[in-house]
C-alpha atoms as a PDB file:
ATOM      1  CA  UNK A   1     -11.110   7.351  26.474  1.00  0.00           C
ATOM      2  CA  UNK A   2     -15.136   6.315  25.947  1.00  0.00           C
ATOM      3  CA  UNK A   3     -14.353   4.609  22.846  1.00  0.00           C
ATOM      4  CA  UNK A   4     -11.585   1.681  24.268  1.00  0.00           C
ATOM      5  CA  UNK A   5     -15.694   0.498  26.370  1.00  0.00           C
ATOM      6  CA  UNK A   6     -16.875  -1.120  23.197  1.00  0.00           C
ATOM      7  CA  UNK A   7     -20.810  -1.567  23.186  1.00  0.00           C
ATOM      8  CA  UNK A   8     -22.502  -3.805  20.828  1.00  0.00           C
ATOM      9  CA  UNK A   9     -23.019  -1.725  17.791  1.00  0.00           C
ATOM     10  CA  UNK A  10     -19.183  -0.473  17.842  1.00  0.00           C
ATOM     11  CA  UNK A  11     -18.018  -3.977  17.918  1.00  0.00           C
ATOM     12  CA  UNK A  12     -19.835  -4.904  15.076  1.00  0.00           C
ATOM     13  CA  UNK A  13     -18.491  -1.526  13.180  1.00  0.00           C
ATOM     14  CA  UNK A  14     -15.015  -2.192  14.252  1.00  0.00           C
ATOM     15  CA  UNK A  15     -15.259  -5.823  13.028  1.00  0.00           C
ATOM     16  CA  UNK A  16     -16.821  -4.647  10.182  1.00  0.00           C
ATOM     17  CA  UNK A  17     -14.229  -2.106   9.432  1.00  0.00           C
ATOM     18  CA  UNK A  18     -11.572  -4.670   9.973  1.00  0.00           C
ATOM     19  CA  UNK A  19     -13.277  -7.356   7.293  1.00  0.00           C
ATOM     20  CA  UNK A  20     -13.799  -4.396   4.671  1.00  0.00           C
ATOM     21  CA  UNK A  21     -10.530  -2.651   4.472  1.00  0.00           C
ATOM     22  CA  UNK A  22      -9.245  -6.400   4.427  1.00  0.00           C
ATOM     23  CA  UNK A  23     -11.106  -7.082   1.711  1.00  0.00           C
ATOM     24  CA  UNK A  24     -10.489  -4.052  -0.509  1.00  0.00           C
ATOM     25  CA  UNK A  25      -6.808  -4.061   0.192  1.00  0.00           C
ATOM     26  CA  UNK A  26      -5.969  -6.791   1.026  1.00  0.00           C
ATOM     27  CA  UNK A  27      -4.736  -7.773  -2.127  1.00  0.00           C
ATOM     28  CA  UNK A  28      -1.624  -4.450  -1.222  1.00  0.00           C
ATOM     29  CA  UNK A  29      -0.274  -6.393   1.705  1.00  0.00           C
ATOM     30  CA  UNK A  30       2.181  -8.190  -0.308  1.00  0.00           C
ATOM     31  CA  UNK A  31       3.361  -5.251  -2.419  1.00  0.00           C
ATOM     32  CA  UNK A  32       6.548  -4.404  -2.065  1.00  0.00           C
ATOM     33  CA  UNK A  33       8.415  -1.176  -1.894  1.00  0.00           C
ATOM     34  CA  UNK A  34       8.006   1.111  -4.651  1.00  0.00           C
ATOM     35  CA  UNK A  35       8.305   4.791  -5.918  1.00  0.00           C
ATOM     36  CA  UNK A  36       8.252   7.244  -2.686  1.00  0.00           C
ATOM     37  CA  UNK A  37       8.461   4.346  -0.260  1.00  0.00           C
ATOM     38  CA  UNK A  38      12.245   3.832  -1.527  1.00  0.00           C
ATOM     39  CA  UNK A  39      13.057   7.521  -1.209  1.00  0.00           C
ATOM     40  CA  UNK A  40      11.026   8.027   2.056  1.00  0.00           C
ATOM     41  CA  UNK A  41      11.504   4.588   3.962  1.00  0.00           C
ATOM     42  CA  UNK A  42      14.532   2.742   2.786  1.00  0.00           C
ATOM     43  CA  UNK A  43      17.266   5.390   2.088  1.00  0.00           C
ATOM     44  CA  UNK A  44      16.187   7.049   4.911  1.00  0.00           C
ATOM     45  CA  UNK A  45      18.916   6.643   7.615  1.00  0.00           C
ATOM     46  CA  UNK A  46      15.974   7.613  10.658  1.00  0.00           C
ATOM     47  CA  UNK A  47      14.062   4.965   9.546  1.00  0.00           C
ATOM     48  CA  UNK A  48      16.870   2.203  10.409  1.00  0.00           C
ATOM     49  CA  UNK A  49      14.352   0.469  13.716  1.00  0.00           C
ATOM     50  CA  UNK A  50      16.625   1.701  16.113  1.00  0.00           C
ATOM     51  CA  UNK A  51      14.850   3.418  19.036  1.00  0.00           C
ATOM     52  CA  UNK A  52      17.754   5.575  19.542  1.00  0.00           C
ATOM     53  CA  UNK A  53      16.530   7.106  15.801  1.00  0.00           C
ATOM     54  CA  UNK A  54      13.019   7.677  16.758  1.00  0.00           C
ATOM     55  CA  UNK A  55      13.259  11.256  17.861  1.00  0.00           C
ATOM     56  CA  UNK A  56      15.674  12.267  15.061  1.00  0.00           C
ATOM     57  CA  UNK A  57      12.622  11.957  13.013  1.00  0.00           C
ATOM     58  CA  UNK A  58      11.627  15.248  14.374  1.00  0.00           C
ATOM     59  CA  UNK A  59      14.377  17.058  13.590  1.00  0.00           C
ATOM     60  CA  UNK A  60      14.762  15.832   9.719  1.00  0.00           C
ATOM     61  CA  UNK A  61      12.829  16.154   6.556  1.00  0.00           C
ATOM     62  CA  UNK A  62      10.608  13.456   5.170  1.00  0.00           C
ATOM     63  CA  UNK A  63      12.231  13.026   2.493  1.00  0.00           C
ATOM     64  CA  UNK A  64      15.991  12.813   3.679  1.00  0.00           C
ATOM     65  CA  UNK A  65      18.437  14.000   0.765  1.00  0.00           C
ATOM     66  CA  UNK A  66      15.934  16.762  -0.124  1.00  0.00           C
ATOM     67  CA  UNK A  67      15.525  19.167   2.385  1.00  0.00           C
ATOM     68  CA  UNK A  68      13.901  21.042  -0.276  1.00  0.00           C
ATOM     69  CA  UNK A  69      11.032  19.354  -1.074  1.00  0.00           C
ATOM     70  CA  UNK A  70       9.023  21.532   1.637  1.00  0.00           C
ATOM     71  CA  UNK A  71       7.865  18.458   3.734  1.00  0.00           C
ATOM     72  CA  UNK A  72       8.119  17.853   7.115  1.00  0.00           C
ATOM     73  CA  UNK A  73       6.039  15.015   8.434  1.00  0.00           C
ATOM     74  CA  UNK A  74       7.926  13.929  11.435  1.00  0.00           C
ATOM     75  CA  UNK A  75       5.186  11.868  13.247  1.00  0.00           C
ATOM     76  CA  UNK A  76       4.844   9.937  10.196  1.00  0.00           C
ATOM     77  CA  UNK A  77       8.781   9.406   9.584  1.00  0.00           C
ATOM     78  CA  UNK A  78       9.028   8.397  13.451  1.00  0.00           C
ATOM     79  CA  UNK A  79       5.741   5.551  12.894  1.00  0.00           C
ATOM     80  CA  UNK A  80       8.069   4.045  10.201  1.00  0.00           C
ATOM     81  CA  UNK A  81      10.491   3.735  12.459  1.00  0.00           C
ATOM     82  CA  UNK A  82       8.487   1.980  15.004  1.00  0.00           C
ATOM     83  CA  UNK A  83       7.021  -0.172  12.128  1.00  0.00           C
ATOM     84  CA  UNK A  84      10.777  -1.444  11.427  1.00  0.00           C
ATOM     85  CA  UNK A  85      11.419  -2.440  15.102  1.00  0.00           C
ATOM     86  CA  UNK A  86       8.901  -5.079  13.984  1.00  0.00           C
ATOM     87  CA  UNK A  87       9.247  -5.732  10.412  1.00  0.00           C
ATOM     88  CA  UNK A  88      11.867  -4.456   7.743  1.00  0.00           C
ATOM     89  CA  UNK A  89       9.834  -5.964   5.123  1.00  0.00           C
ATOM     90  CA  UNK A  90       7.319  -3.985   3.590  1.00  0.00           C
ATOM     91  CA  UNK A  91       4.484  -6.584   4.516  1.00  0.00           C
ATOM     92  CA  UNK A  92       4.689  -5.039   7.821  1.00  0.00           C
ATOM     93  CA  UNK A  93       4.419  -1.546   6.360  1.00  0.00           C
ATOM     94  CA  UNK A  94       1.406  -2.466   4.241  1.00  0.00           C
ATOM     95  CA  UNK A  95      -0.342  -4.060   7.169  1.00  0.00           C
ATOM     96  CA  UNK A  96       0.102  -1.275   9.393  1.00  0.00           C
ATOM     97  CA  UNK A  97      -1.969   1.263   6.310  1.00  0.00           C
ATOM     98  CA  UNK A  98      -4.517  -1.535   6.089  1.00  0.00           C
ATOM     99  CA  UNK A  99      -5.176  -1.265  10.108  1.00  0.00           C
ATOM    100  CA  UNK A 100      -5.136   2.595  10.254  1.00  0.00           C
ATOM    101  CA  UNK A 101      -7.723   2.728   7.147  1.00  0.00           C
ATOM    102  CA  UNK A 102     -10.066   0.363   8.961  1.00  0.00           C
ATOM    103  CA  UNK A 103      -9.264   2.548  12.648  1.00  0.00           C
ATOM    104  CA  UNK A 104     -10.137   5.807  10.126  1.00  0.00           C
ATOM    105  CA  UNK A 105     -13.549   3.774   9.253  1.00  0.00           C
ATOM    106  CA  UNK A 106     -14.409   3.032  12.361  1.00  0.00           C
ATOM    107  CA  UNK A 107     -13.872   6.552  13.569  1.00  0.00           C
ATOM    108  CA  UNK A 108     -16.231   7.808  10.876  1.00  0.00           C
ATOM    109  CA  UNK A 109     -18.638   5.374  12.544  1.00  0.00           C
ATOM    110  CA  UNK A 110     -18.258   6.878  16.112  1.00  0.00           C
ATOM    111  CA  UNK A 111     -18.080  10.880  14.260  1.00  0.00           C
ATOM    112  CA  UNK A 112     -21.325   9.775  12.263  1.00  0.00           C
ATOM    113  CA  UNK A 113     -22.844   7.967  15.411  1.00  0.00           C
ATOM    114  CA  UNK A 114     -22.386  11.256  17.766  1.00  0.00           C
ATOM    115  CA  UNK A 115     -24.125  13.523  14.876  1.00  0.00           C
ATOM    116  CA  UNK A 116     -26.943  11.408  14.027  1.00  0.00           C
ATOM    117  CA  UNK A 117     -27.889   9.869  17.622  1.00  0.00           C
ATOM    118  CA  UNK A 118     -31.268  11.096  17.350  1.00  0.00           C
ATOM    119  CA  UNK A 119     -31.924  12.039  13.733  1.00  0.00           C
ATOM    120  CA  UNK A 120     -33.232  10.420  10.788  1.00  0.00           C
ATOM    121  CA  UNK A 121     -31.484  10.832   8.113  1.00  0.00           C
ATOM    122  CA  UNK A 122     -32.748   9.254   4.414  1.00  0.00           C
ATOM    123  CA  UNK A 123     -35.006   7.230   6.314  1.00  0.00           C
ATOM    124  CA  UNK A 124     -32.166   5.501   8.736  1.00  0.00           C
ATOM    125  CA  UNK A 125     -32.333   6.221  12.315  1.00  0.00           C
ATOM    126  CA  UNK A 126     -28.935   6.815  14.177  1.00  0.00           C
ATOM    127  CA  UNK A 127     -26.636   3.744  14.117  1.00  0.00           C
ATOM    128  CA  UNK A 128     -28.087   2.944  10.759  1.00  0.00           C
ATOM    129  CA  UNK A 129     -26.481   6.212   9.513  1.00  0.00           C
ATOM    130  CA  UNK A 130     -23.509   5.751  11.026  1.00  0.00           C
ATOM    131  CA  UNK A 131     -23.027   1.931   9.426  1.00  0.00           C
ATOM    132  CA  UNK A 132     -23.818   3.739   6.331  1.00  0.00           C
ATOM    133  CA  UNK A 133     -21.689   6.426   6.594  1.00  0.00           C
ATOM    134  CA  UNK A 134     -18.973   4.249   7.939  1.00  0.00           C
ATOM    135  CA  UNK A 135     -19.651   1.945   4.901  1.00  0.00           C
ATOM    136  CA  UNK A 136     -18.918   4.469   2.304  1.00  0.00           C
ATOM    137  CA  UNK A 137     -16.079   6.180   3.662  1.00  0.00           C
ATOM    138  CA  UNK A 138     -14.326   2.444   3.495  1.00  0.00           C
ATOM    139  CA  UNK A 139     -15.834   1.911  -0.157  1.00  0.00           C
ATOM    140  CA  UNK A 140     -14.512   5.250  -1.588  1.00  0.00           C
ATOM    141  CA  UNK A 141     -12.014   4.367  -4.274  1.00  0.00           C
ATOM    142  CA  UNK A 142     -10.218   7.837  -3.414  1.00  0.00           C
ATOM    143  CA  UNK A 143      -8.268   6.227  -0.404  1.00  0.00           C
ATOM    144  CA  UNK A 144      -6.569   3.768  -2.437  1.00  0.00           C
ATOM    145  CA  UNK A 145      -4.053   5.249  -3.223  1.00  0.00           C
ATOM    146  CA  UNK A 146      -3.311   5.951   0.313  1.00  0.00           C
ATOM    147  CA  UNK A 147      -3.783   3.203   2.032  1.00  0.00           C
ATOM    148  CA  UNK A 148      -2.266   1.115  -0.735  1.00  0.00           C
ATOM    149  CA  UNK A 149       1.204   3.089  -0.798  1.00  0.00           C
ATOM    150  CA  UNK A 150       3.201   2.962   2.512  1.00  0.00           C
ATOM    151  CA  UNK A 151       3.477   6.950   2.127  1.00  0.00           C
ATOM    152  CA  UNK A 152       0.179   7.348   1.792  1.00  0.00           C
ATOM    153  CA  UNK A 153       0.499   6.844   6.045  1.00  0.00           C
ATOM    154  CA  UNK A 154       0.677  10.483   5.944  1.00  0.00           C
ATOM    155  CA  UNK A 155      -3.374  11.056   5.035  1.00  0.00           C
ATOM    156  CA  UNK A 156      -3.685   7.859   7.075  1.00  0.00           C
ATOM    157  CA  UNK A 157      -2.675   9.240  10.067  1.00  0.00           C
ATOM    158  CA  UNK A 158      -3.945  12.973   9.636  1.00  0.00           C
ATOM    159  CA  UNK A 159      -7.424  11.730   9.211  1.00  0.00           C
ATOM    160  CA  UNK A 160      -6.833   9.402  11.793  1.00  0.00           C
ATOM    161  CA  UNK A 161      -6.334  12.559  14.432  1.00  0.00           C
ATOM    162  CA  UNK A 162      -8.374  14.941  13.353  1.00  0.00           C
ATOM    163  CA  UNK A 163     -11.134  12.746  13.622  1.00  0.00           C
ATOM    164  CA  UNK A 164     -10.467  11.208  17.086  1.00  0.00           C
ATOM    165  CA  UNK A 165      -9.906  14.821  18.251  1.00  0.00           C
ATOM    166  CA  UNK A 166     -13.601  15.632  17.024  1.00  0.00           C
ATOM    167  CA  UNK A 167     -15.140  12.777  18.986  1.00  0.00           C
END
């Protein structure tokens, strides 16, 4: 993949993305389990850190004792699995959302970078724009809520491969 061959400007984006989504949400790393999380993570017997249970997460619903609820999210269900080989505690969890926002900024970066390579746009010449538009993807106050909630890996990680399939 191009990308992994960081250049100059992308290592300054990615460190950059790293130090802002630490910064704004930060402060979420030592929530703890709440609302959803409880219903989606903890009671749910495929998210128990086993390997064994990482492809039953394909063949469940997200949330386990309502099959009802209409959502299947199996990719997700089987990353909180991995996440509790590592860590039970939600630290862990939170971590991992802080990471994927600042991966999801960082991809804006390389999206924005391929579109603007050799336009001007509001008076900033290609990497400018893409700093820029990296910049306030990370400071939108809409993705709180996502990164900040553990379940909110679900927007995390659907962003996350939509864009890396458009680069």
């Amino acid at each position: 993949m191009k990308f992994l061959n960081l250049h100059k400007n992308e290592f300054i984006a990615l460190s950059l993305a790293l130090g802002l989504s630490f910064v704004l949400y930060g402060n979420s790393i030592k929530g703890d389990f709440v609302s959803d999380d409880k219903l989606v993570i903890v009671q749910n017997p495929f998210v128990s850190g086993n390997f064994s249970d990482f492809f039953k997460a394909f063949s469940a619903p997200y949330y386990y004792n309502q099959p009802h609820a209409g959502l299947y999210r199996p990719l997700t269900t089987a990353s909180y699995n991995l996440n509790k080989v590592f860590s039970s505690e939600s630290f862990g969890f939170h971590l991992i959302n802080v990471l994927l926002s600042a991966f999801n900024g960082f991809l804006v970066f390389l999206l924005a970078s391929r579109f603007t390579s050799q336009r001007v746009t509001l008076g900033f010449t290609g990497k400018r724009s893409a700093f820029l538009a990296m910049i306030l993807f990370l400071l939108l106050p809409i993705h709180s809520e996502a990164v900040s909630a553990i379940v909110g890996r679900a927007e995390l990680l659907a962003l996350f491969f939509s864009v890396l399939y458009m680069i």
